[in-house]
PDB file of N, CA and C in Angstrom:
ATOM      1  N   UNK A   1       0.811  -1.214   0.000  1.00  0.00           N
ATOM      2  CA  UNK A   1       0.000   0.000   0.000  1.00  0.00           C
ATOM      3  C   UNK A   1       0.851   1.275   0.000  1.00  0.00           C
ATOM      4  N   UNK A   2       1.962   1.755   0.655  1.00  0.00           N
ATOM      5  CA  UNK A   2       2.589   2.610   0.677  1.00  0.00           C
ATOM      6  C   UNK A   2       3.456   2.821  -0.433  1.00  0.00           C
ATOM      7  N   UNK A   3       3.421   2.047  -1.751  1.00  0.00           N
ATOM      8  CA  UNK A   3       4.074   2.130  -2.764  1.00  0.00           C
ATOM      9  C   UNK A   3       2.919   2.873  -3.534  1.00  0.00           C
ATOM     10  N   UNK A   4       1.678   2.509  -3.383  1.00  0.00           N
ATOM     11  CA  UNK A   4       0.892   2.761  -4.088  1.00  0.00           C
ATOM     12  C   UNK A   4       0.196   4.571  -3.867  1.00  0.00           C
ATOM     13  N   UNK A   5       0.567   5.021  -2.537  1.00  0.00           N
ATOM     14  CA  UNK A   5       0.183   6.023  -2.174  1.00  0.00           C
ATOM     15  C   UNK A   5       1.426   7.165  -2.922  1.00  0.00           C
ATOM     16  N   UNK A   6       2.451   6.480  -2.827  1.00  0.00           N
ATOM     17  CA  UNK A   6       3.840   7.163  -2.667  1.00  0.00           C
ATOM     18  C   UNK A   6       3.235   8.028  -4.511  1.00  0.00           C
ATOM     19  N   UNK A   7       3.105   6.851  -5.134  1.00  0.00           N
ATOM     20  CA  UNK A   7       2.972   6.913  -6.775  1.00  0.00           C
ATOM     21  C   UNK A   7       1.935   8.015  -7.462  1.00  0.00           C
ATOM     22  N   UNK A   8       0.613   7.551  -6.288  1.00  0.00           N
ATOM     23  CA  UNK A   8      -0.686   8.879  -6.321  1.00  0.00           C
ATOM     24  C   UNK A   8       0.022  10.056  -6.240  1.00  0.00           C
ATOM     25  N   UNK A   9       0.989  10.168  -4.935  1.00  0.00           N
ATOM     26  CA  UNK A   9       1.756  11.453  -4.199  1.00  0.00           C
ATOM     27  C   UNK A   9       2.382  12.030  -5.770  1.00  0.00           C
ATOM     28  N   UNK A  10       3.203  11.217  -5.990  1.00  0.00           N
ATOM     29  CA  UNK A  10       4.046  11.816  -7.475  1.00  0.00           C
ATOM     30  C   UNK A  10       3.050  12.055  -8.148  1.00  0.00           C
ATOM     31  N   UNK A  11       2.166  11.464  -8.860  1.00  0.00           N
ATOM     32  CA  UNK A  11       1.539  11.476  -9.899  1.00  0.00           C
ATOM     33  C   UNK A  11       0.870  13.254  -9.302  1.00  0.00           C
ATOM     34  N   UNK A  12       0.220  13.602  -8.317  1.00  0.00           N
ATOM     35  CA  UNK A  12      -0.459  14.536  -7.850  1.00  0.00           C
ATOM     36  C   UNK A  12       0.458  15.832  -8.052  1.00  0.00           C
ATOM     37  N   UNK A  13       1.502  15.788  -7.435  1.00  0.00           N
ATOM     38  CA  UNK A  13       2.728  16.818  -7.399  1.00  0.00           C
ATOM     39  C   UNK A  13       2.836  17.073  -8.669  1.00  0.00           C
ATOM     40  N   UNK A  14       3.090  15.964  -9.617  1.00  0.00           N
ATOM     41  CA  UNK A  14       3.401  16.270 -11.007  1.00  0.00           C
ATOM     42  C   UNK A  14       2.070  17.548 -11.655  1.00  0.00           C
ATOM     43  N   UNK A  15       0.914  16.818 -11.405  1.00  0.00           N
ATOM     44  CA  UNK A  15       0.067  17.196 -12.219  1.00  0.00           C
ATOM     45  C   UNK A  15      -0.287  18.610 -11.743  1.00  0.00           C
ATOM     46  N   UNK A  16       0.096  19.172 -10.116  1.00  0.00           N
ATOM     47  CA  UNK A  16      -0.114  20.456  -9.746  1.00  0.00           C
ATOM     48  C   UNK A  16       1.310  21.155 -10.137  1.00  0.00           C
ATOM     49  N   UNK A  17       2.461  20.602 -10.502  1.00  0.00           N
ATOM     50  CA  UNK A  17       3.285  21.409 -10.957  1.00  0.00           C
ATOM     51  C   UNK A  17       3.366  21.788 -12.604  1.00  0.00           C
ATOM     52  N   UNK A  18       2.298  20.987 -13.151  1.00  0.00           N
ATOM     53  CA  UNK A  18       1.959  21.245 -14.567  1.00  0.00           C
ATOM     54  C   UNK A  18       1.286  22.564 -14.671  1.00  0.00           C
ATOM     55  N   UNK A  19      -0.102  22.317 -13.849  1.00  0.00           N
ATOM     56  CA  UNK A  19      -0.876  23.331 -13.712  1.00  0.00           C
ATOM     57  C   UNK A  19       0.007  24.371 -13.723  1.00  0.00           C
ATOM     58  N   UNK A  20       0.424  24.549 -12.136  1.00  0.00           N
ATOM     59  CA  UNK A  20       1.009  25.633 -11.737  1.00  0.00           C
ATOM     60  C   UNK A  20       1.665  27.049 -13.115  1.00  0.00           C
ATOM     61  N   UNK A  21       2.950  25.542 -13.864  1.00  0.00           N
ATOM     62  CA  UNK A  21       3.318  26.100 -14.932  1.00  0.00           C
ATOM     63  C   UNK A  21       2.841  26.406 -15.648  1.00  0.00           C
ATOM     64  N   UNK A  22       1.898  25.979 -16.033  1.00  0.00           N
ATOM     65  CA  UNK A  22       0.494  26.354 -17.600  1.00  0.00           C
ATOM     66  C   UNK A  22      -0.041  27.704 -17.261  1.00  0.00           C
ATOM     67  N   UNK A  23      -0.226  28.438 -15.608  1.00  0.00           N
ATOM     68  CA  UNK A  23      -0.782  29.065 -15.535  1.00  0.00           C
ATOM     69  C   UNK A  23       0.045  30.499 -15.651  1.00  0.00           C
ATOM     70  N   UNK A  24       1.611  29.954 -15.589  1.00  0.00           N
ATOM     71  CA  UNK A  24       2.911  30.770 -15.710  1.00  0.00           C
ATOM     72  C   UNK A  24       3.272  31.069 -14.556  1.00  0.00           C
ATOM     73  N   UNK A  25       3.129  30.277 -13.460  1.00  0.00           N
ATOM     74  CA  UNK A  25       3.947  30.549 -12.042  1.00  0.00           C
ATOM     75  C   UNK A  25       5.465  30.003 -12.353  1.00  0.00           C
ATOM     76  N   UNK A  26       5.753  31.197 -11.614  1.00  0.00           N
ATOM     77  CA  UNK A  26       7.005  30.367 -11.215  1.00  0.00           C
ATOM     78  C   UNK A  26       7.436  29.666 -10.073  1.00  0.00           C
ATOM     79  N   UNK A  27       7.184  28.490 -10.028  1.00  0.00           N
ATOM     80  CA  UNK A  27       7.308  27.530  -9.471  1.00  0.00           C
ATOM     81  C   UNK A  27       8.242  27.559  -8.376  1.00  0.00           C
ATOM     82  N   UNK A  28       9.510  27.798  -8.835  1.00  0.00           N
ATOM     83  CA  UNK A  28      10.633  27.747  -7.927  1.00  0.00           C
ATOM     84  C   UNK A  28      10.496  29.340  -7.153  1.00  0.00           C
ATOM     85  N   UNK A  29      10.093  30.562  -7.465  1.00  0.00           N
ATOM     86  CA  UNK A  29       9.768  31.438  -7.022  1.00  0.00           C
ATOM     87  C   UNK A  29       8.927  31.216  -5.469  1.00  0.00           C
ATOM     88  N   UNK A  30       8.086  30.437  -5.903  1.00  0.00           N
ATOM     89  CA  UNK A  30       6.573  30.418  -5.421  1.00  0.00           C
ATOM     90  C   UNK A  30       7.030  29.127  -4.232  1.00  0.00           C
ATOM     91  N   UNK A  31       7.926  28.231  -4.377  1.00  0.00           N
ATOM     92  CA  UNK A  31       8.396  27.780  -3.844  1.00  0.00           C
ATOM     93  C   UNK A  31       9.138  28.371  -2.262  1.00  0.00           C
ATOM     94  N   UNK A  32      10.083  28.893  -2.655  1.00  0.00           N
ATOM     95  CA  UNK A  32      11.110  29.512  -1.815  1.00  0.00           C
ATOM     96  C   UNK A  32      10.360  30.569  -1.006  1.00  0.00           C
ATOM     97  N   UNK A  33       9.414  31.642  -1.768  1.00  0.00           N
ATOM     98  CA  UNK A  33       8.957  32.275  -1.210  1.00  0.00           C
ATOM     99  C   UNK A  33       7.745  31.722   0.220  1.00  0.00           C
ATOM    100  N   UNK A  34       6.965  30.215  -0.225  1.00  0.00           N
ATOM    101  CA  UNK A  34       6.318  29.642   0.935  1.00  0.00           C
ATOM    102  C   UNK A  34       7.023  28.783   1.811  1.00  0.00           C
ATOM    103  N   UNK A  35       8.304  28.600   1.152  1.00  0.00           N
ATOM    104  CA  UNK A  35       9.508  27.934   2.675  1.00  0.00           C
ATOM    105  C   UNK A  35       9.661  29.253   3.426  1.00  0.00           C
ATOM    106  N   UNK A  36      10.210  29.944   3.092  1.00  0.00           N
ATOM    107  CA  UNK A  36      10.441  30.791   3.880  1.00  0.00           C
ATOM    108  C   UNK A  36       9.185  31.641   4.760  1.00  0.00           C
ATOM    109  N   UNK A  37       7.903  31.581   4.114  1.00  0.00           N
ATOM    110  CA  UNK A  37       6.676  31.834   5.349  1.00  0.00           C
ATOM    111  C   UNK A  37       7.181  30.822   6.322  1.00  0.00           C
ATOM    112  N   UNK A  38       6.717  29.498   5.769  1.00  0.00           N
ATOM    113  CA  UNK A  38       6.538  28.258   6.748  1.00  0.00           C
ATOM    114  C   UNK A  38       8.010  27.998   7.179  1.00  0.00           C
ATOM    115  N   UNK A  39       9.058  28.692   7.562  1.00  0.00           N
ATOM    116  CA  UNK A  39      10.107  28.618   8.448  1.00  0.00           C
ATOM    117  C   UNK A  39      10.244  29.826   9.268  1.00  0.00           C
ATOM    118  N   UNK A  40       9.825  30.902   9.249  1.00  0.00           N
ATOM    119  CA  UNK A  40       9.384  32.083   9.628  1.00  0.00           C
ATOM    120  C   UNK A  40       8.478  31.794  10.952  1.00  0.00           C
ATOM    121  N   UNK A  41       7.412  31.278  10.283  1.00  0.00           N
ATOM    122  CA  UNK A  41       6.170  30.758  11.398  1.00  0.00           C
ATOM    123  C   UNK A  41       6.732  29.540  12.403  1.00  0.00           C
ATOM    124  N   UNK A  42       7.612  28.541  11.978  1.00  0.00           N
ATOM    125  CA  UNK A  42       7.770  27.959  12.573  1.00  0.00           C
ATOM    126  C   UNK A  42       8.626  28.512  13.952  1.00  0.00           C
ATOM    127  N   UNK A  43       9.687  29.319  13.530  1.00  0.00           N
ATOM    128  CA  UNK A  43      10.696  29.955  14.657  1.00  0.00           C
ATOM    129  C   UNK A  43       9.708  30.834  15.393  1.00  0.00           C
ATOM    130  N   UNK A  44       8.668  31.331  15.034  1.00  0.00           N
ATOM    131  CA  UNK A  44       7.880  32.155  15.649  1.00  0.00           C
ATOM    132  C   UNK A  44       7.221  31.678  17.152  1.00  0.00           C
ATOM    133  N   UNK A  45       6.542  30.303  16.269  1.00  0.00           N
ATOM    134  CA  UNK A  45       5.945  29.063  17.009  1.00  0.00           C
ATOM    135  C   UNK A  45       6.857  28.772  17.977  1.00  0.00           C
ATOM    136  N   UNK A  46       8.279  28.256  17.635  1.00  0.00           N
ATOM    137  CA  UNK A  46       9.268  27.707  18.698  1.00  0.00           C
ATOM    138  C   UNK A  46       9.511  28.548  19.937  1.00  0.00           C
ATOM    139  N   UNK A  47       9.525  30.097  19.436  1.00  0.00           N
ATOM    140  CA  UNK A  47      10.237  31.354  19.511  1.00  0.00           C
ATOM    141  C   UNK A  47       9.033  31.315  21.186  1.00  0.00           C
ATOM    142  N   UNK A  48       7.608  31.060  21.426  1.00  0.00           N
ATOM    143  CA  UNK A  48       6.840  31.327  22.117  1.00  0.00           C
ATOM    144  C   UNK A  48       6.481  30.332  22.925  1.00  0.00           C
ATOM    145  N   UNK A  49       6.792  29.094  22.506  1.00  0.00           N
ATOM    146  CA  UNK A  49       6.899  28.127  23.207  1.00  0.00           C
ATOM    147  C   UNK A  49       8.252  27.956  24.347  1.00  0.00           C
ATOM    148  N   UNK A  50       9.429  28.756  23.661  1.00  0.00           N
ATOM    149  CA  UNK A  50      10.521  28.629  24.887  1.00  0.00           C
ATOM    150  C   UNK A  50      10.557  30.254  25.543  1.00  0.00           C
ATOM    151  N   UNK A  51       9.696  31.276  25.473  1.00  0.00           N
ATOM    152  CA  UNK A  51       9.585  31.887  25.957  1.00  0.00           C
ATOM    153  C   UNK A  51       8.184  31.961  26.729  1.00  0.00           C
ATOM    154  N   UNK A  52       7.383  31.236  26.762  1.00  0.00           N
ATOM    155  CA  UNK A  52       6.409  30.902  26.829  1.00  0.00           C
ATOM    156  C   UNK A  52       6.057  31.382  28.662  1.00  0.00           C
ATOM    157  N   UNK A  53       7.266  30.939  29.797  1.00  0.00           N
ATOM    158  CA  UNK A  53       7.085  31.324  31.286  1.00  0.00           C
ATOM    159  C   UNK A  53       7.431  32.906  31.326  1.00  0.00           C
ATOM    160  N   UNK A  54       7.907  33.339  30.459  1.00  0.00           N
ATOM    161  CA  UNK A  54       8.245  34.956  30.389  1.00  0.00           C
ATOM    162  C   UNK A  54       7.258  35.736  29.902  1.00  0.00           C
ATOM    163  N   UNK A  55       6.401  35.347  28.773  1.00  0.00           N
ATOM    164  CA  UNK A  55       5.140  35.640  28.279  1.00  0.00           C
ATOM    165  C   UNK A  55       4.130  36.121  29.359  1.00  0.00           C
ATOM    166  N   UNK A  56       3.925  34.842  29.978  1.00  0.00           N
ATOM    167  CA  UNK A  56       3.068  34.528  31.132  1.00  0.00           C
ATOM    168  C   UNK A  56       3.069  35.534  31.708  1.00  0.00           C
ATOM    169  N   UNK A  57       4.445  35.776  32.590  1.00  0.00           N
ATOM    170  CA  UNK A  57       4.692  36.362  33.657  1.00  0.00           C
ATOM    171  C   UNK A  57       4.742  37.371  32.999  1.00  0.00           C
ATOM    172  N   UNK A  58       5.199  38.106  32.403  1.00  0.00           N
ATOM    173  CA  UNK A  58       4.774  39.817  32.055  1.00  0.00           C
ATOM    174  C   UNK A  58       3.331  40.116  31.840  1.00  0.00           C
ATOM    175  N   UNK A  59       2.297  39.403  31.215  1.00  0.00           N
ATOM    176  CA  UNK A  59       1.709  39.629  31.042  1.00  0.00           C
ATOM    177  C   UNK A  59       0.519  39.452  32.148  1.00  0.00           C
ATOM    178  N   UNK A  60       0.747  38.928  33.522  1.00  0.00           N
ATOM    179  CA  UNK A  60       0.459  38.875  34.855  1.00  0.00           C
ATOM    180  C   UNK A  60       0.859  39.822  35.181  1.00  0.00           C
ATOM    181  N   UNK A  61       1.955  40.497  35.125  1.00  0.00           N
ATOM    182  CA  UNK A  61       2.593  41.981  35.536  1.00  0.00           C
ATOM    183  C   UNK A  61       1.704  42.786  35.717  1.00  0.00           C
ATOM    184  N   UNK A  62       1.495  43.023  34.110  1.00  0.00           N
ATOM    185  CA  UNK A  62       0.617  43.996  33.457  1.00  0.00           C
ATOM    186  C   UNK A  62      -0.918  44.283  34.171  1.00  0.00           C
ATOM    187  N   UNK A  63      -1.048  43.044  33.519  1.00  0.00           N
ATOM    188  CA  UNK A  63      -2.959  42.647  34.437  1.00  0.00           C
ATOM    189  C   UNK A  63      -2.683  43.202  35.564  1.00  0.00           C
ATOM    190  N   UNK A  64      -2.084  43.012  36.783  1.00  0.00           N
ATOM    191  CA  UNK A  64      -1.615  43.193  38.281  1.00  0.00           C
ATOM    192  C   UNK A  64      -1.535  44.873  38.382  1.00  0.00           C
ATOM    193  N   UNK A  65      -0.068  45.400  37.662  1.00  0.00           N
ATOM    194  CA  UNK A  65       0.389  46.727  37.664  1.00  0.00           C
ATOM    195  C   UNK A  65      -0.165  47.282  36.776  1.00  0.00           C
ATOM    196  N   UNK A  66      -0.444  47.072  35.572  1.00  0.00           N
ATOM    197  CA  UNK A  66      -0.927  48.029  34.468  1.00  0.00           C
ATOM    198  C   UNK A  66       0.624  48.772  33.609  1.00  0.00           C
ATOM    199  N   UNK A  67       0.552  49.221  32.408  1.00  0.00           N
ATOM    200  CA  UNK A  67       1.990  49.484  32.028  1.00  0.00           C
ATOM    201  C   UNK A  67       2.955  50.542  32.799  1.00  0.00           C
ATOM    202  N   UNK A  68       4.096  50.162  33.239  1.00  0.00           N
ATOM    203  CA  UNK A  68       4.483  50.738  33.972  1.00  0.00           C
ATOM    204  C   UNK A  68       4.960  52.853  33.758  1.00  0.00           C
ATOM    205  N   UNK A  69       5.112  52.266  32.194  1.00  0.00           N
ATOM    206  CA  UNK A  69       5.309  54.107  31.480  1.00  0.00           C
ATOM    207  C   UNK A  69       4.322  54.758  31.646  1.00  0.00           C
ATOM    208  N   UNK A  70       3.085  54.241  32.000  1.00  0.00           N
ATOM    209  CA  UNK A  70       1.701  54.781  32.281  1.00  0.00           C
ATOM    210  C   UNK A  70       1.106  55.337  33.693  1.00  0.00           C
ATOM    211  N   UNK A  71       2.276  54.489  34.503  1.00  0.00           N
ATOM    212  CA  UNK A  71       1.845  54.775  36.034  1.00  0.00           C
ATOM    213  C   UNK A  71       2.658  56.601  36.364  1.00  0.00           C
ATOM    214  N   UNK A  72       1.765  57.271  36.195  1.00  0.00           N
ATOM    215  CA  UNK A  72       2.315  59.023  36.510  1.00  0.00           C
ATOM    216  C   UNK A  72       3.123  59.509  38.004  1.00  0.00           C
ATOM    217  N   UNK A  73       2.566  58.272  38.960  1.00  0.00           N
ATOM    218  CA  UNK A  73       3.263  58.489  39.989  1.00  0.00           C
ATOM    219  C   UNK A  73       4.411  57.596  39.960  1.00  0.00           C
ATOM    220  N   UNK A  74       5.384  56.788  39.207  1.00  0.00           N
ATOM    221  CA  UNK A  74       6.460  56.095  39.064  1.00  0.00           C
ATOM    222  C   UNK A  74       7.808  57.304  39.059  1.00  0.00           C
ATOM    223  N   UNK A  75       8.626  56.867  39.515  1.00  0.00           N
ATOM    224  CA  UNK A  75       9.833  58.152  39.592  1.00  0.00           C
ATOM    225  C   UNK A  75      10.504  57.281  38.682  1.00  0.00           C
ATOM    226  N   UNK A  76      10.128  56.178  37.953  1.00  0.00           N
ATOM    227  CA  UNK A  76      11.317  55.615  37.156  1.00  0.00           C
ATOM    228  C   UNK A  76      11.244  56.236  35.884  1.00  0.00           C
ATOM    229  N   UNK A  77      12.374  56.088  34.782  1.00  0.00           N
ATOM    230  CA  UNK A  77      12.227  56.815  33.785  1.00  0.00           C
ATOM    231  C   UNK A  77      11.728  55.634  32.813  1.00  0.00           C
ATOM    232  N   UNK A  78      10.454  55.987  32.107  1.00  0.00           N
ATOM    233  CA  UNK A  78      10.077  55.025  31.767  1.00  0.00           C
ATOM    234  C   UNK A  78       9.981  55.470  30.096  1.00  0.00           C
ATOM    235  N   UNK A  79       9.276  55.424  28.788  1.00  0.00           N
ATOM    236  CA  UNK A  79       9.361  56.169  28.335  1.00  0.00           C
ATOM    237  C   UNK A  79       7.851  55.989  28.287  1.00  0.00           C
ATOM    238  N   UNK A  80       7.917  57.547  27.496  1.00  0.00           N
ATOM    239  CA  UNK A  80       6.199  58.276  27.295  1.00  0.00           C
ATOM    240  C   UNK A  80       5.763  58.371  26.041  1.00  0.00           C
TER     241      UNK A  80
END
């Protein structure tokens, strides 16, 4: 069975990279340009998952304190 899927898989790829071309994409363009979304998104994804207890916690801050450049009685220099 997995020979047989593999073959659909090609046969499918082929026939959307026909299209694609008939319609005058450029393929390899169109290519590179959606790796690079979908590696973008992925580091994004990773990017929030290992920051993910820092997220949290600032954003408990916030809820709690409210932004701190906002608090008028703060003597810290915050910016405005």
């Amino acid at each position: 069975m997995p020979g047989l899927q593999r073959a659909a898989s090609k046969s499918s790829h082929s026939d959307l990279l026909n299209e694609a071309r008939e319609l005058g994409f450029d393929v390899s363009q169109v290519a590179s340009s959606d790796l690079r979304q979908t590696i973008k998104a992925e580091k994004e994804r990773r990017w929030k998952l290992e920051n993910k207890e820092a997220i949290e916690a600032w954003n408990e801050f916030i809820g709690r304190e409210g932004l701190p450049w906002l608090n008028s009685g703060s003597s810290r220099n915050y910016p405005t």
